[in-house]
Protein backbone atom coordinates (compact mmCIF):
# COMPACT_ATOMS: atom_id res chain seq x y z
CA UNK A 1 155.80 -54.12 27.83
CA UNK A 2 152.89 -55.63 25.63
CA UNK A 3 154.49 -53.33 22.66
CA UNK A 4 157.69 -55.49 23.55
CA UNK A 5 156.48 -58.99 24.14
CA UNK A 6 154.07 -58.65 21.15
CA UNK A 7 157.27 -57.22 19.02
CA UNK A 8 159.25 -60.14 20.27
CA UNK A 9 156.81 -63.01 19.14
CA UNK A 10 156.16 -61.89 15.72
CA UNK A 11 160.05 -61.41 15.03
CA UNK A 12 159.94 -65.52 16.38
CA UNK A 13 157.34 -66.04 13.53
CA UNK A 14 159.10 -64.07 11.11
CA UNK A 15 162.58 -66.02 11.82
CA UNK A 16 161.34 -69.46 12.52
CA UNK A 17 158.71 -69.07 9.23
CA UNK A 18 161.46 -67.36 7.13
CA UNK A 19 164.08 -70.61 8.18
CA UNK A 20 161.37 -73.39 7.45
CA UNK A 21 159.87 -72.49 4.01
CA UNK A 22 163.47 -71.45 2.94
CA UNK A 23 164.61 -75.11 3.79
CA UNK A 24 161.28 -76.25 2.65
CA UNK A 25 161.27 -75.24 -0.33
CA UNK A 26 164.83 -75.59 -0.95
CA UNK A 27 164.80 -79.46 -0.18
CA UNK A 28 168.39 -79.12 1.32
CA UNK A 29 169.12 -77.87 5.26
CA UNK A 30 171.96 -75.02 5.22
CA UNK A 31 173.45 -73.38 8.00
CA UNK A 32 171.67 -69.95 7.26
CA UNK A 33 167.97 -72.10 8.26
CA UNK A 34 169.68 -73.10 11.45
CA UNK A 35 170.71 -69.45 12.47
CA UNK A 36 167.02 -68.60 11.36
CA UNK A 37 165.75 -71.53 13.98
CA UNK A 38 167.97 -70.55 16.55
CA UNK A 39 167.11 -66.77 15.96
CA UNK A 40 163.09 -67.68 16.15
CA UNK A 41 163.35 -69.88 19.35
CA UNK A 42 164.96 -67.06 20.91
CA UNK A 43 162.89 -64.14 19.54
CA UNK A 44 160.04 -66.65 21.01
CA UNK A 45 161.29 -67.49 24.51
CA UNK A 46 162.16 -63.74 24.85
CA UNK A 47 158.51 -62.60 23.83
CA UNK A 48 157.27 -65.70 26.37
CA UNK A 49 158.92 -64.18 29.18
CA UNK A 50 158.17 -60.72 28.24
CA UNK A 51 154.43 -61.77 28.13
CA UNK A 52 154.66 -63.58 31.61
CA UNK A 53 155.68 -60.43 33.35
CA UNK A 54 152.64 -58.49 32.29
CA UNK A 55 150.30 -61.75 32.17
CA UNK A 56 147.25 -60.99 34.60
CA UNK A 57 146.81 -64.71 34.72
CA UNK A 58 147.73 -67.28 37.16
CA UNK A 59 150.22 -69.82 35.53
CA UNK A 60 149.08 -72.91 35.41
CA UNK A 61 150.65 -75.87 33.46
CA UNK A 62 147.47 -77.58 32.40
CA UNK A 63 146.17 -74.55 30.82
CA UNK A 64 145.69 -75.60 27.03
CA UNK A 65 147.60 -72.18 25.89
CA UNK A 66 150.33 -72.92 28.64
CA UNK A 67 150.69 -76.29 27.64
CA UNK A 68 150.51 -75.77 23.63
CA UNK A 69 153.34 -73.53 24.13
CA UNK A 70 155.65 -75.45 26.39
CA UNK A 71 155.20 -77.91 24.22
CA UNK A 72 156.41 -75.79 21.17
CA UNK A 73 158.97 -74.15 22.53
CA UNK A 74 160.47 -78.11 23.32
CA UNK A 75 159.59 -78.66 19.68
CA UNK A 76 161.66 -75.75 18.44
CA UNK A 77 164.70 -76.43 20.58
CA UNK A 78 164.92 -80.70 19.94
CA UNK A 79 164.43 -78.94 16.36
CA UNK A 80 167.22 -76.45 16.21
CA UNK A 81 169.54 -78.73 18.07
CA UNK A 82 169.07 -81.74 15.24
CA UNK A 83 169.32 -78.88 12.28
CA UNK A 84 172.86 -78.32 14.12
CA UNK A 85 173.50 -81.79 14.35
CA UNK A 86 173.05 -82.12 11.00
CA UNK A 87 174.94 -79.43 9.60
CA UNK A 88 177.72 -80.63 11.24
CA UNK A 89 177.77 -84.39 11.28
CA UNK A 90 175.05 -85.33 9.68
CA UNK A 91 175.43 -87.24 6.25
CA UNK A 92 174.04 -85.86 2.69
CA UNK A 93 170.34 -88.00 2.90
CA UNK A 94 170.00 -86.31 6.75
CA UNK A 95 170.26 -82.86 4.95
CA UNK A 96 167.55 -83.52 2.25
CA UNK A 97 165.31 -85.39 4.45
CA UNK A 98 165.33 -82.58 7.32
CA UNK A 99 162.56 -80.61 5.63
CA UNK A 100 159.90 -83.40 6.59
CA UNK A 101 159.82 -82.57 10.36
CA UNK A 102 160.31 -78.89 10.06
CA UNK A 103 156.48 -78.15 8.35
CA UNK A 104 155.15 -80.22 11.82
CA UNK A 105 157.07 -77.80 14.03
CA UNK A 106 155.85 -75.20 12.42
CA UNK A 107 152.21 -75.75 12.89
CA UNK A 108 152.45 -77.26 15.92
CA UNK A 109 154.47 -73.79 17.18
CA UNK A 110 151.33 -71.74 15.52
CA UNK A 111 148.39 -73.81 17.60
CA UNK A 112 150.00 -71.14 20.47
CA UNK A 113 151.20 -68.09 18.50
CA UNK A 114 147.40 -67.66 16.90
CA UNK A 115 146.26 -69.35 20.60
CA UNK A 116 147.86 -66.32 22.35
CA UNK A 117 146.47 -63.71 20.15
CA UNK A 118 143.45 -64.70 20.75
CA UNK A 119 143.39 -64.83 23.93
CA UNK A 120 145.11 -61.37 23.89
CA UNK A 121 142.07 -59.89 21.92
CA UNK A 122 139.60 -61.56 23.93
CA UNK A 123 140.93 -58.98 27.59
């Protein structure tokens, strides 16, 4: 299971990193970023999940990991859901200025990823 959950949360990095440099760098939201920051929250709830089932440790909200990624994963979805919103209604300045919240996302969402590896190394 830690083979899985671990497995699961780097393919979120990979996806959700892949989507927001490519639109990053490309100055211009497409759809392929969105199906990238769909595919990343997913790969990332499915790893979070995967990780709670073999989590020795009592859940607790106010935990600083626990709350750093709640926290992202709310980030990622209000982010994927406006990328969507965009792409289909949004007008031709909404595209080009996406890229300017994405980066914040991003690091925010890695304050947990690296937060979680840590802690994994550290039992």
């Amino acid at each position: 299971m830690l083979i899985l959950s671990s497995t699961l949360i780097s393919l979120a990095l990979v996806f959700y990193s892949i989507g927001i440099w490519a639109e990053r760098l490309a100055h211009y939201l497409k759809p392929w970023h969105v199906i990238s920051f769909w595919l990343g929250l997913f790969f990332d709830v499915s790893g979070t999940m995967a990780m709670s089932h073999i989590s020795k440790r009592e859940f607790n909200f106010f935990d600083l990991h626990t709350l750093t990624g709640q926290l992202a994963l709310w980030l990622m979805l209000s982010h994927a859901v406006w990328a969507t919103w965009v792409i289909h209604k949004g007008s031709e300045s909404l595209h080009k200025k996406f890229h300017r919240y994405s980066i914040v996302v991003w690091c925010f969402w890695l304050i947990p990823y690296f937060g979680g590896m840590f802690l994994g190394m550290k039992h």
